[in-house]
N, C-alpha and C. Protein backbone atom coordinates (compact mmCIF):
# COMPACT_ATOMS: atom_id res chain seq x y z
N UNK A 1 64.00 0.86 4.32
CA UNK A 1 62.60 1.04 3.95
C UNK A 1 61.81 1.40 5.21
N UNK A 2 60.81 2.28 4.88
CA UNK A 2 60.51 2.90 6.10
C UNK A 2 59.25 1.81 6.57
N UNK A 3 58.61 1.63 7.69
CA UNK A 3 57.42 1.36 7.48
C UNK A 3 55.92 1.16 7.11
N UNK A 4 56.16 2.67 6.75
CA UNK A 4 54.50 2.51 5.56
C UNK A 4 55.18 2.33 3.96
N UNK A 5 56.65 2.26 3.66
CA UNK A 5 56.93 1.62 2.39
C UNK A 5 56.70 0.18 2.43
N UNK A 6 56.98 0.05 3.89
CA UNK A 6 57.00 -1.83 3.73
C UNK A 6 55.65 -2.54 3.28
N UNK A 7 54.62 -1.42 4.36
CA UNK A 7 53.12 -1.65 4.10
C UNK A 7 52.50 -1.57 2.46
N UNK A 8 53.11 -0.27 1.98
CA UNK A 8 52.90 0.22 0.62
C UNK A 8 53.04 -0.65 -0.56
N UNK A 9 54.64 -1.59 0.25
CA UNK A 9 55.23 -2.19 -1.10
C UNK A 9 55.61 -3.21 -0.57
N UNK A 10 54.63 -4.64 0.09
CA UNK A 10 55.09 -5.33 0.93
C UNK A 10 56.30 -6.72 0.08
N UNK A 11 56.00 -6.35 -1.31
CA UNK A 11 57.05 -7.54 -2.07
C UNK A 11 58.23 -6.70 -2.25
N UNK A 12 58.03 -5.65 -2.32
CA UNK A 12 59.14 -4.59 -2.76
C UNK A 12 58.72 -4.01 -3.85
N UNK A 13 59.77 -2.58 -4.16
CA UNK A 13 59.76 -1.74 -5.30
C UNK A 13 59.40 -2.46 -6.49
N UNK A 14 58.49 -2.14 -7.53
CA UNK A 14 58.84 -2.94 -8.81
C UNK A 14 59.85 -2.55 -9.44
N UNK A 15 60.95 -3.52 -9.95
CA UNK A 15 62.41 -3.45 -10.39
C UNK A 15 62.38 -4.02 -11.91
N UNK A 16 63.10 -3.75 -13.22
CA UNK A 16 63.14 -4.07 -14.55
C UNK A 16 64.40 -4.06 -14.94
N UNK A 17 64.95 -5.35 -15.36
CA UNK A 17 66.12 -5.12 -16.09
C UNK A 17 66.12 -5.16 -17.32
N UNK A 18 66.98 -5.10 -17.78
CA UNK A 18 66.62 -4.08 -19.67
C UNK A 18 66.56 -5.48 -20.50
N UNK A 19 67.19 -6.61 -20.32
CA UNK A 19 67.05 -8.13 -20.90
C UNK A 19 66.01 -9.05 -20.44
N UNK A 20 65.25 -9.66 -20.48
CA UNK A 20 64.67 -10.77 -20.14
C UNK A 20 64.87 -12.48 -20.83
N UNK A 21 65.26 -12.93 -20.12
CA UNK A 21 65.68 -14.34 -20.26
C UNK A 21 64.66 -15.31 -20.62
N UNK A 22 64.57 -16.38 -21.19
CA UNK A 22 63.22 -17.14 -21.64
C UNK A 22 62.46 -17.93 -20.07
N UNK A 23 63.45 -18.16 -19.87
CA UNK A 23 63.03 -18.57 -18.01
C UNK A 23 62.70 -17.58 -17.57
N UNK A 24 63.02 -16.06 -17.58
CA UNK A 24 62.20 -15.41 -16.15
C UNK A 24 61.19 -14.87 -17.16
N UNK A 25 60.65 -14.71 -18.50
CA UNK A 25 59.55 -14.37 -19.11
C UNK A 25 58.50 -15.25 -18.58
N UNK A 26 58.82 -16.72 -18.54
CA UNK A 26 58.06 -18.11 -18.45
C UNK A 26 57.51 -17.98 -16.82
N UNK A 27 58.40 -17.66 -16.26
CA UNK A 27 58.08 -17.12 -14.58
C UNK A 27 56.71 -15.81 -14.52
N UNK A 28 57.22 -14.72 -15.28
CA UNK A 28 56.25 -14.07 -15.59
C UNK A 28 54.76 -14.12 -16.20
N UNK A 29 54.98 -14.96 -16.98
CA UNK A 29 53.55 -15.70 -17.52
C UNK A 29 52.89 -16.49 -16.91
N UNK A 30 53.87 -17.06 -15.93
CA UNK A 30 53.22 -18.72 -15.16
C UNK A 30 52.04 -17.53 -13.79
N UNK A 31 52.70 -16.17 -13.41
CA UNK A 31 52.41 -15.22 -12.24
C UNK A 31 51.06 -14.94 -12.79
N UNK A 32 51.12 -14.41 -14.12
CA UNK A 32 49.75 -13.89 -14.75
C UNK A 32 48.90 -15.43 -15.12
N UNK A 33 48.97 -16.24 -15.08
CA UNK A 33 48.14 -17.11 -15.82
C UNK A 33 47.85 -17.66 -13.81
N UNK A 34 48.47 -17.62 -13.04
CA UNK A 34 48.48 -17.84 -11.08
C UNK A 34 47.35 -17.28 -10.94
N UNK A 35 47.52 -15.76 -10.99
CA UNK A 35 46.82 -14.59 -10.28
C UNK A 35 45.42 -15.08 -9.51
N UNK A 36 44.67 -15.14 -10.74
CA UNK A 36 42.99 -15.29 -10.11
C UNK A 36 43.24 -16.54 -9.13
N UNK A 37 43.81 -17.71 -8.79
CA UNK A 37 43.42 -17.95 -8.01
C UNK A 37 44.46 -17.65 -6.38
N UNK A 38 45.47 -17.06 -6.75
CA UNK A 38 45.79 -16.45 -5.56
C UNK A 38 45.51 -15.65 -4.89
N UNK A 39 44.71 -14.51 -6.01
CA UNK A 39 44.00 -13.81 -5.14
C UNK A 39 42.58 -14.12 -4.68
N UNK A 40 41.90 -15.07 -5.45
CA UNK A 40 40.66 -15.72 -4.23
C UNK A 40 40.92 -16.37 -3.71
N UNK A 41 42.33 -17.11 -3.48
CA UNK A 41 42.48 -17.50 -1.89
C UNK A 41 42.85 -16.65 -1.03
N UNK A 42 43.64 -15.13 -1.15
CA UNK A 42 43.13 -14.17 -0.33
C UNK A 42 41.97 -13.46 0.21
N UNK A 43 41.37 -13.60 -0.21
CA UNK A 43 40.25 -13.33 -0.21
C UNK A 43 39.45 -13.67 0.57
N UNK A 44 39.05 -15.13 -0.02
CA UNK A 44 38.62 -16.12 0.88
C UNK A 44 38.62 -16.41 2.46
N UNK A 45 40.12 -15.87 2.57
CA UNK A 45 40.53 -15.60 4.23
C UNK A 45 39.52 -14.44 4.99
N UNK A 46 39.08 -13.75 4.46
CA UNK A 46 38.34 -12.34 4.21
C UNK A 46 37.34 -12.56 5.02
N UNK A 47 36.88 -11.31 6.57
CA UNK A 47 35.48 -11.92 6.94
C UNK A 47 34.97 -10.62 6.18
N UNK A 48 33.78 -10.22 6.88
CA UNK A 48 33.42 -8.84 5.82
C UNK A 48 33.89 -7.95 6.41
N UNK A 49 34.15 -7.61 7.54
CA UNK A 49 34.96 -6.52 8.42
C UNK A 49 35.99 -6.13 7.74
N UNK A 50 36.89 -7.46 7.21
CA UNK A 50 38.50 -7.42 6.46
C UNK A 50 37.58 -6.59 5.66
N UNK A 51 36.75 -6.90 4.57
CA UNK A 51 36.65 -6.20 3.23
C UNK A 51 36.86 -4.82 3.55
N UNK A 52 36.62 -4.32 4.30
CA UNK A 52 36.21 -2.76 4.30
C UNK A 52 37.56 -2.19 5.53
N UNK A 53 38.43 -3.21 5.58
CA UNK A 53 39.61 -2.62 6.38
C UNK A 53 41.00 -2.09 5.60
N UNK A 54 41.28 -1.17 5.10
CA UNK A 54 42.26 -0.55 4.77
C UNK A 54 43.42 -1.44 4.74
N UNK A 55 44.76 -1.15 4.05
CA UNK A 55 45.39 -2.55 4.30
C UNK A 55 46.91 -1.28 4.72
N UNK A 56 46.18 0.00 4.82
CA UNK A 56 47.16 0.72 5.59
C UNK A 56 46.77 2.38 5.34
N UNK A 57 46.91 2.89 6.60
CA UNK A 57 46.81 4.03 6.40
C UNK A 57 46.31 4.98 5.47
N UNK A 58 45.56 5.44 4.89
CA UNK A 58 45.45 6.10 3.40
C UNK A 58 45.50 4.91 2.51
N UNK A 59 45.43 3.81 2.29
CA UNK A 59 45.46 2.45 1.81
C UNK A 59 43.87 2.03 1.09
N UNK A 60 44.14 1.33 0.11
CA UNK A 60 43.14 0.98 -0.23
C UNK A 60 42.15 -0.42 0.52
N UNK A 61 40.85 -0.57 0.72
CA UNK A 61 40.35 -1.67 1.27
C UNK A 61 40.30 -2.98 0.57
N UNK A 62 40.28 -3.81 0.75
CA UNK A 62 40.09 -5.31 -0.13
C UNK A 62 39.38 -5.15 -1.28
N UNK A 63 38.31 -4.48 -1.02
CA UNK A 63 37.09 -4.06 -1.84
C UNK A 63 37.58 -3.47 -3.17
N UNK A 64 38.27 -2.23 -2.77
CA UNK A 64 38.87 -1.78 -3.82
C UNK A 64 40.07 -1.86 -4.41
N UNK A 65 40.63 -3.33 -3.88
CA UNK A 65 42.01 -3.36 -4.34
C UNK A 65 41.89 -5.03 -5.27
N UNK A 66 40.76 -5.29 -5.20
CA UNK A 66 40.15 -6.59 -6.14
C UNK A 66 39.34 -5.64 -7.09
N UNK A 67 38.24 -4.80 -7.20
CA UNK A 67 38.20 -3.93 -8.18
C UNK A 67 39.39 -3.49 -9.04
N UNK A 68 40.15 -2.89 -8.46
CA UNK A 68 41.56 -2.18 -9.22
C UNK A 68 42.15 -3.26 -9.89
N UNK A 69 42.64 -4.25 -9.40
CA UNK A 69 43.00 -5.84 -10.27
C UNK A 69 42.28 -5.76 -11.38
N UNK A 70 41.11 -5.95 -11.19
CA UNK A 70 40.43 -5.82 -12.69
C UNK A 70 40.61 -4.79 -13.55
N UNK A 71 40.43 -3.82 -13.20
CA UNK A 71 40.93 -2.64 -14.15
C UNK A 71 41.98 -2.85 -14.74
N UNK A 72 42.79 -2.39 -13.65
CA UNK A 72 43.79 -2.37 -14.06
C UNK A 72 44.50 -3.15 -14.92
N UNK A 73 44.19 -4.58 -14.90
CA UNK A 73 44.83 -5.89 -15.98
C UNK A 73 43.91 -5.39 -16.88
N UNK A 74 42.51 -5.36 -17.53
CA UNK A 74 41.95 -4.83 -18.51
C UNK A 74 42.64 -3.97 -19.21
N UNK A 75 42.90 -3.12 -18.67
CA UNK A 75 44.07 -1.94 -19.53
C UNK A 75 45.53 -2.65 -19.82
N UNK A 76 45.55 -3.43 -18.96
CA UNK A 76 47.10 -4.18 -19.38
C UNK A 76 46.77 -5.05 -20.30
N UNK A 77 45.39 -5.79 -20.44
CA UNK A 77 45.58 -6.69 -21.91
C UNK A 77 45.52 -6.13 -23.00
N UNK A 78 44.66 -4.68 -22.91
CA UNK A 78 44.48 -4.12 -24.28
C UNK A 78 45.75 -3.16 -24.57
N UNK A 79 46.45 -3.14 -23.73
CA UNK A 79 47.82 -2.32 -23.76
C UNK A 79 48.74 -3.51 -25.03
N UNK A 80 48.92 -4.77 -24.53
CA UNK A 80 49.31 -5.94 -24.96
C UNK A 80 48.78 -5.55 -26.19
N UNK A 81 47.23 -6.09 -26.19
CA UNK A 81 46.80 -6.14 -28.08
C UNK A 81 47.19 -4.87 -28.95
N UNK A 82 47.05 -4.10 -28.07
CA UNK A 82 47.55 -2.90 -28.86
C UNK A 82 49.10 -3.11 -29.47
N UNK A 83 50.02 -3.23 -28.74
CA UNK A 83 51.51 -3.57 -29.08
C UNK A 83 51.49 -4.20 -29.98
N UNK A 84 51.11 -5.17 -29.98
CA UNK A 84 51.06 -6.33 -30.57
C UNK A 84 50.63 -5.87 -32.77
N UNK A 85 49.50 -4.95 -32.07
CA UNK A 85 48.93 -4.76 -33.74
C UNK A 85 49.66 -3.50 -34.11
N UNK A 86 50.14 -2.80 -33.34
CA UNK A 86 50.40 -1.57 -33.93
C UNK A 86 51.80 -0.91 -33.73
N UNK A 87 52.36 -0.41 -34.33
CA UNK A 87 53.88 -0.01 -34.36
C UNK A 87 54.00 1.18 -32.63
N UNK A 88 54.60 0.66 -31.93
CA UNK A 88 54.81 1.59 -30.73
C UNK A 88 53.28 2.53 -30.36
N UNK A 89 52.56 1.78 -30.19
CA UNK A 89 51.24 2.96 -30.08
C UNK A 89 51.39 3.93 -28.26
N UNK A 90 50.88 4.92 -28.30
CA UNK A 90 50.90 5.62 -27.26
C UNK A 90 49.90 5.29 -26.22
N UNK A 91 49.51 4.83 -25.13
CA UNK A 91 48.65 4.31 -24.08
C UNK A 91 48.16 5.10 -23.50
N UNK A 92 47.00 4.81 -23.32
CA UNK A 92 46.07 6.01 -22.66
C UNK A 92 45.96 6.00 -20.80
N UNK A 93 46.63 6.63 -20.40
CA UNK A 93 47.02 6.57 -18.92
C UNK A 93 45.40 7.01 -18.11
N UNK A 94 45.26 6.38 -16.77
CA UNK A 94 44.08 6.93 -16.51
C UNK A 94 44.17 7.40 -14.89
N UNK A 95 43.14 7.66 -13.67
CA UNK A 95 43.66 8.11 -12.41
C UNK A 95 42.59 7.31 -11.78
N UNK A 96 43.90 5.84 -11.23
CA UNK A 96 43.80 4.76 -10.69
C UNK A 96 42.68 4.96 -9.49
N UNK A 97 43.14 5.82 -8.56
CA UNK A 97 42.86 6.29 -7.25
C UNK A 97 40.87 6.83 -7.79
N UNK A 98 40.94 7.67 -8.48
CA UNK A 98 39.21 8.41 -9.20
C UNK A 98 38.54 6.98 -9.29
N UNK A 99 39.68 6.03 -9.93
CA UNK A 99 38.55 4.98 -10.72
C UNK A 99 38.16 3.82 -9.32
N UNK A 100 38.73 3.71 -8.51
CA UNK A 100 38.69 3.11 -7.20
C UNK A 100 37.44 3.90 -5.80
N UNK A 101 37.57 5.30 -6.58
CA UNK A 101 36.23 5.65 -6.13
C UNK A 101 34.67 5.71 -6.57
N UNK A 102 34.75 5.40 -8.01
CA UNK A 102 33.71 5.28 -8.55
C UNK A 102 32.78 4.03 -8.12
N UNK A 103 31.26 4.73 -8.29
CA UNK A 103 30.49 3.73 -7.59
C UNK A 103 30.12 2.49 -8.02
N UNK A 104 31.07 1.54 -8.73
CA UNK A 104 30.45 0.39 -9.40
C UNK A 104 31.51 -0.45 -8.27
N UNK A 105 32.59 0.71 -8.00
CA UNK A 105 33.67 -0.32 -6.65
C UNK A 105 32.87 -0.56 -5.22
N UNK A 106 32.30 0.47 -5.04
CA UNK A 106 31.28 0.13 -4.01
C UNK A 106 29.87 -0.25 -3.93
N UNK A 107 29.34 -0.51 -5.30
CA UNK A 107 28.29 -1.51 -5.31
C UNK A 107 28.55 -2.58 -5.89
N UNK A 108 29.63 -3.02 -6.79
CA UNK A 108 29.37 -4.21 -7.42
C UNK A 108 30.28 -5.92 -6.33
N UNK A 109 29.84 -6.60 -5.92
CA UNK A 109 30.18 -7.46 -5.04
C UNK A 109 31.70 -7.69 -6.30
N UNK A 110 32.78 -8.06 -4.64
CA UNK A 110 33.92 -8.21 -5.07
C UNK A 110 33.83 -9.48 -6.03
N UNK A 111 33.38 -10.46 -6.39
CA UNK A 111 32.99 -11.69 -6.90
C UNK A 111 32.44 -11.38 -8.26
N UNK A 112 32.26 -10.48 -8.84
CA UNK A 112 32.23 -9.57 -10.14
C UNK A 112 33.27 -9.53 -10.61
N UNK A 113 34.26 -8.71 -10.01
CA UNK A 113 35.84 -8.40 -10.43
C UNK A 113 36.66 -9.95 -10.34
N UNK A 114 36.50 -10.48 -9.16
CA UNK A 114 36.71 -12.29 -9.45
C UNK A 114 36.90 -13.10 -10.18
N UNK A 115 35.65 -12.78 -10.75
CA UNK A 115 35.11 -13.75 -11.96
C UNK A 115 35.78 -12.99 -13.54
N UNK A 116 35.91 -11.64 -13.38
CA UNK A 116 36.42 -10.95 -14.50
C UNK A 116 38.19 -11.56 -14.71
N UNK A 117 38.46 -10.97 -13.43
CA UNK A 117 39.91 -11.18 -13.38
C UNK A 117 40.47 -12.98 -13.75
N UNK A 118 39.50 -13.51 -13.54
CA UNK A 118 39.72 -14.60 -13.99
C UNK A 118 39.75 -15.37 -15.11
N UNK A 119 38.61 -15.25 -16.47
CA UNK A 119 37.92 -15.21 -17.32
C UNK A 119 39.40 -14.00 -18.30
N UNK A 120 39.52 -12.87 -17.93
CA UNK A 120 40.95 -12.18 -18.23
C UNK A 120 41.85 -12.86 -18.62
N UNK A 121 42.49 -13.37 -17.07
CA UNK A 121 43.61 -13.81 -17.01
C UNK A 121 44.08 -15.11 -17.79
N UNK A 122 42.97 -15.88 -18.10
CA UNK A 122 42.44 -17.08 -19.40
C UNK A 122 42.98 -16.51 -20.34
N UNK A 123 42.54 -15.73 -20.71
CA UNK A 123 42.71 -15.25 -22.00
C UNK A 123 44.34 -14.44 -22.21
N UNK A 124 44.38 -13.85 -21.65
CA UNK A 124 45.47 -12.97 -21.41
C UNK A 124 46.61 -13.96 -21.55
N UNK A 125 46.69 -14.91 -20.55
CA UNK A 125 47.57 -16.10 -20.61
C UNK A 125 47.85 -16.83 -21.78
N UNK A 126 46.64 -17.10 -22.44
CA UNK A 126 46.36 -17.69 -23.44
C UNK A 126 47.40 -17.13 -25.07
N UNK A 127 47.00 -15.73 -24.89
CA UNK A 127 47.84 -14.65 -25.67
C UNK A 127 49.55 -15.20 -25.36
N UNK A 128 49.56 -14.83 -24.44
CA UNK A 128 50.91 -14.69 -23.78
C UNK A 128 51.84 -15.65 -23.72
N UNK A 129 51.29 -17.40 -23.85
CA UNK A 129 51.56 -18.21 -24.47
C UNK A 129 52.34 -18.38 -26.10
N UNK A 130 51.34 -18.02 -26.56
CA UNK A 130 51.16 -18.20 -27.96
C UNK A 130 52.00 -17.10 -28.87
N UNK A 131 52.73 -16.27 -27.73
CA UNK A 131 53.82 -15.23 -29.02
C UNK A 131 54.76 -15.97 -28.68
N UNK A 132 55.84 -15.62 -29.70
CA UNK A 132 57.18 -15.56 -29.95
C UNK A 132 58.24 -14.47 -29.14
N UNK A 133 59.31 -15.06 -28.92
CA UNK A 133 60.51 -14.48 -28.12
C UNK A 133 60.06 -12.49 -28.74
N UNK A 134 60.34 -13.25 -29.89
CA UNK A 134 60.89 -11.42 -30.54
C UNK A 134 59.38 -10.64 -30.11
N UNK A 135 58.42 -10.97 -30.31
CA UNK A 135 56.81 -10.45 -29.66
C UNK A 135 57.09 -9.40 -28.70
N UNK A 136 58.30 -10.17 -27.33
CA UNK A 136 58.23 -9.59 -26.37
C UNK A 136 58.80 -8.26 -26.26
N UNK A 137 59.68 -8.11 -27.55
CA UNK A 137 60.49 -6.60 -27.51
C UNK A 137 59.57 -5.10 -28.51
N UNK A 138 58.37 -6.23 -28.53
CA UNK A 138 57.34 -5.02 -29.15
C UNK A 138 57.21 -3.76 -27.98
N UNK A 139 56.51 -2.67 -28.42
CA UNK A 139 56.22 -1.55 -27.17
C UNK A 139 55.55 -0.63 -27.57
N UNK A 140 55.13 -0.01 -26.09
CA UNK A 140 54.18 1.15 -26.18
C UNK A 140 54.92 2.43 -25.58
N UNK A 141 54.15 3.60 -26.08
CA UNK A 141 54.56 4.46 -25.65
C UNK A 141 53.70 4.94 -24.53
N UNK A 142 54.55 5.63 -23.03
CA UNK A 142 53.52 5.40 -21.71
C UNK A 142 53.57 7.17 -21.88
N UNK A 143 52.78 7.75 -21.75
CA UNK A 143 53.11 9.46 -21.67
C UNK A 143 53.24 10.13 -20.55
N UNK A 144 52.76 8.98 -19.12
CA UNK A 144 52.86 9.79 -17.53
C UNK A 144 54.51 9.28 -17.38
N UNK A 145 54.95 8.30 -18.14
CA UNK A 145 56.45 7.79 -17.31
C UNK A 145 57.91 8.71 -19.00
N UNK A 146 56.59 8.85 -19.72
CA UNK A 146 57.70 9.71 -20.69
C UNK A 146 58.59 8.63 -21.75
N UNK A 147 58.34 7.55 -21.54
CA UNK A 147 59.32 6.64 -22.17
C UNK A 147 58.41 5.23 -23.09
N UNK A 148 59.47 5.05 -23.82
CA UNK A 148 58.61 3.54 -24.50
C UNK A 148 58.86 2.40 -23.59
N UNK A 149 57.97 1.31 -23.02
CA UNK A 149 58.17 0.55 -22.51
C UNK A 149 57.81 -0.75 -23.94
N UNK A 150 58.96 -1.80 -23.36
CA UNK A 150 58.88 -3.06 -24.11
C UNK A 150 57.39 -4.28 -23.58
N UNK A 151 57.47 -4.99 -24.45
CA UNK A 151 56.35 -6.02 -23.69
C UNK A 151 56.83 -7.04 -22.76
N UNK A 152 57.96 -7.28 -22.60
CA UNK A 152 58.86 -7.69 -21.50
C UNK A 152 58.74 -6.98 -20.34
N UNK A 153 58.90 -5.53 -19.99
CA UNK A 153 59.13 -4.77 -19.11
C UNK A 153 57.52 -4.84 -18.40
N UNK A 154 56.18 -4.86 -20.06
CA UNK A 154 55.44 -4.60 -19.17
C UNK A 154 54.50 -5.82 -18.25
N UNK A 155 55.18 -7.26 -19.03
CA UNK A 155 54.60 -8.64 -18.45
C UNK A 155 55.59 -8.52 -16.93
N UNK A 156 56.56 -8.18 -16.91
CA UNK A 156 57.06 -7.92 -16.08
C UNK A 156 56.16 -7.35 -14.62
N UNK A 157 55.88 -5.92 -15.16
CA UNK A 157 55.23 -4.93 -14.42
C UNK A 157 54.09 -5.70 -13.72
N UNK A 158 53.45 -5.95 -14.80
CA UNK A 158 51.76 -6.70 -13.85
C UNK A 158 51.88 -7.91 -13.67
N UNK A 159 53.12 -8.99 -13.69
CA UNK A 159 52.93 -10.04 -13.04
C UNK A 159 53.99 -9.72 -11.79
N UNK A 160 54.44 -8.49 -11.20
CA UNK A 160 54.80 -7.67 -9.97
C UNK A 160 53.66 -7.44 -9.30
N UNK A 161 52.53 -6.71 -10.26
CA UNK A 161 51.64 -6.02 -10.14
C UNK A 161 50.26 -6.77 -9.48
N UNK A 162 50.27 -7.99 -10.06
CA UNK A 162 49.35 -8.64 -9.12
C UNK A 162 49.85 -9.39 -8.25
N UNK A 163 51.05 -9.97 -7.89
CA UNK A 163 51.39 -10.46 -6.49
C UNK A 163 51.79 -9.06 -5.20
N UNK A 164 51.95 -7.81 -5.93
CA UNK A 164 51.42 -7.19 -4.94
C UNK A 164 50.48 -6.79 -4.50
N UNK A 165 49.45 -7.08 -5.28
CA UNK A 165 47.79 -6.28 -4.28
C UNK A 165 47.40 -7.78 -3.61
N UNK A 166 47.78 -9.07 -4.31
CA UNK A 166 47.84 -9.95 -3.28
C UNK A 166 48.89 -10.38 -2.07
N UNK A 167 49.66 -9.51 -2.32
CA UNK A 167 50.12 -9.39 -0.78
C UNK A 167 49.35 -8.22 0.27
N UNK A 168 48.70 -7.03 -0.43
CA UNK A 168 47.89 -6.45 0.27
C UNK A 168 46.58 -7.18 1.08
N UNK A 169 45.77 -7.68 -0.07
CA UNK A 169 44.65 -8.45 0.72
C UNK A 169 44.99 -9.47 1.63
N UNK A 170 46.14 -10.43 1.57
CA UNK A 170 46.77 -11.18 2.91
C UNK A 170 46.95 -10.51 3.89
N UNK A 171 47.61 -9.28 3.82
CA UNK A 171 48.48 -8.37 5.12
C UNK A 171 47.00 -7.98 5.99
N UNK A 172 45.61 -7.81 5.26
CA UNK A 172 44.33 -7.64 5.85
C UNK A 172 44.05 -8.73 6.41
N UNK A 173 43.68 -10.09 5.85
CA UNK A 173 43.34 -11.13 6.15
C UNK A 173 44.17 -11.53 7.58
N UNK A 174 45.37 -11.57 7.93
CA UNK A 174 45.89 -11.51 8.61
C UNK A 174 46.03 -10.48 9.79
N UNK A 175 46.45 -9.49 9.58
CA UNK A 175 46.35 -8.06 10.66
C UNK A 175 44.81 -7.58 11.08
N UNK A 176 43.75 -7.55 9.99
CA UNK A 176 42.71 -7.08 9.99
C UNK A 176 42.22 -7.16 11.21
């Protein structure tokens, strides 16, 4: 791995195996129901200098990588409800990077997205609890990756998905 992969992908590649076990689902749920407060204890480490320091090269800043958390899980819960109600529905893909520039990331205090991601992740958890084994082999159809993903693959994905942007805002808190 080169060094701006390490920076890029400081937990590593996200990886999926085609089974999920009731223990590493339970691991996965315990990550998403974690999140909000691991990432405001990154955070927290945060002076305001960190906020606005890149967490690498072409990299996103704290600022906008606690914005993107929110988004981004927003689309992952309604991705979920969607599965959930509807036979394989197709997901509406969007451009992560555009929405990280829009100006509500640079006016709205990171403690907005905070409080969202948190209040979310309640709920989300809450869901995620409350299905059944077979629930998890429901799916959507993704149209940028071409393939149906399961609801396994994708609790998978974003409880990857948020211990890596909280390994980003640490690698600031720290290096910054």
């Amino acid at each position: 791995m080169t060094d701006d992969e390490r920076l890029r992908y400081p937990i590593g590649r996200f990886r999926f195996e085609a089974a999920a076990a009731a223990a590493e689902r339970a691991g996965w749920i315990d990550a998403i129901a974690a999140l909000p407060a691991r990432l405001r204890a990154a955070c927290d480490a945060l002076d305001e200098r960190a906020w606005q320091t890149p967490y690498r090269a072409g990299g996103w800043t704290p600022r906008q990588v606690v914005h993107h958390v929110a988004d981004s899980h927003l689309n992952a819960y309604v991705r979920f409800k969607l599965a959930l109600t509807e036979p394989n529905p197709t997901i509406k893909p969007y451009d992560e990077a555009a929405w990280a520039e829009l100006p509500d990331v640079a006016l709205a205090p990171p403690e907005v997205s905070l409080a969202l991601v948190e209040a979310l992740h309640r709920r989300w958890a809450e869901l995620l609890g409350a299905l059944q084994p077979a629930d998890f082999a429901r799916t959507v159809y993704h149209p940028e990756r071409q393939r149906t993903m399961s609801l396994d693959e994708l609790l998978a994905l974003y409880a990857w998905h948020g211990r890596h942007h909280v390994a980003h805002v640490e690698s600031v808190a720290v290096h910054g």
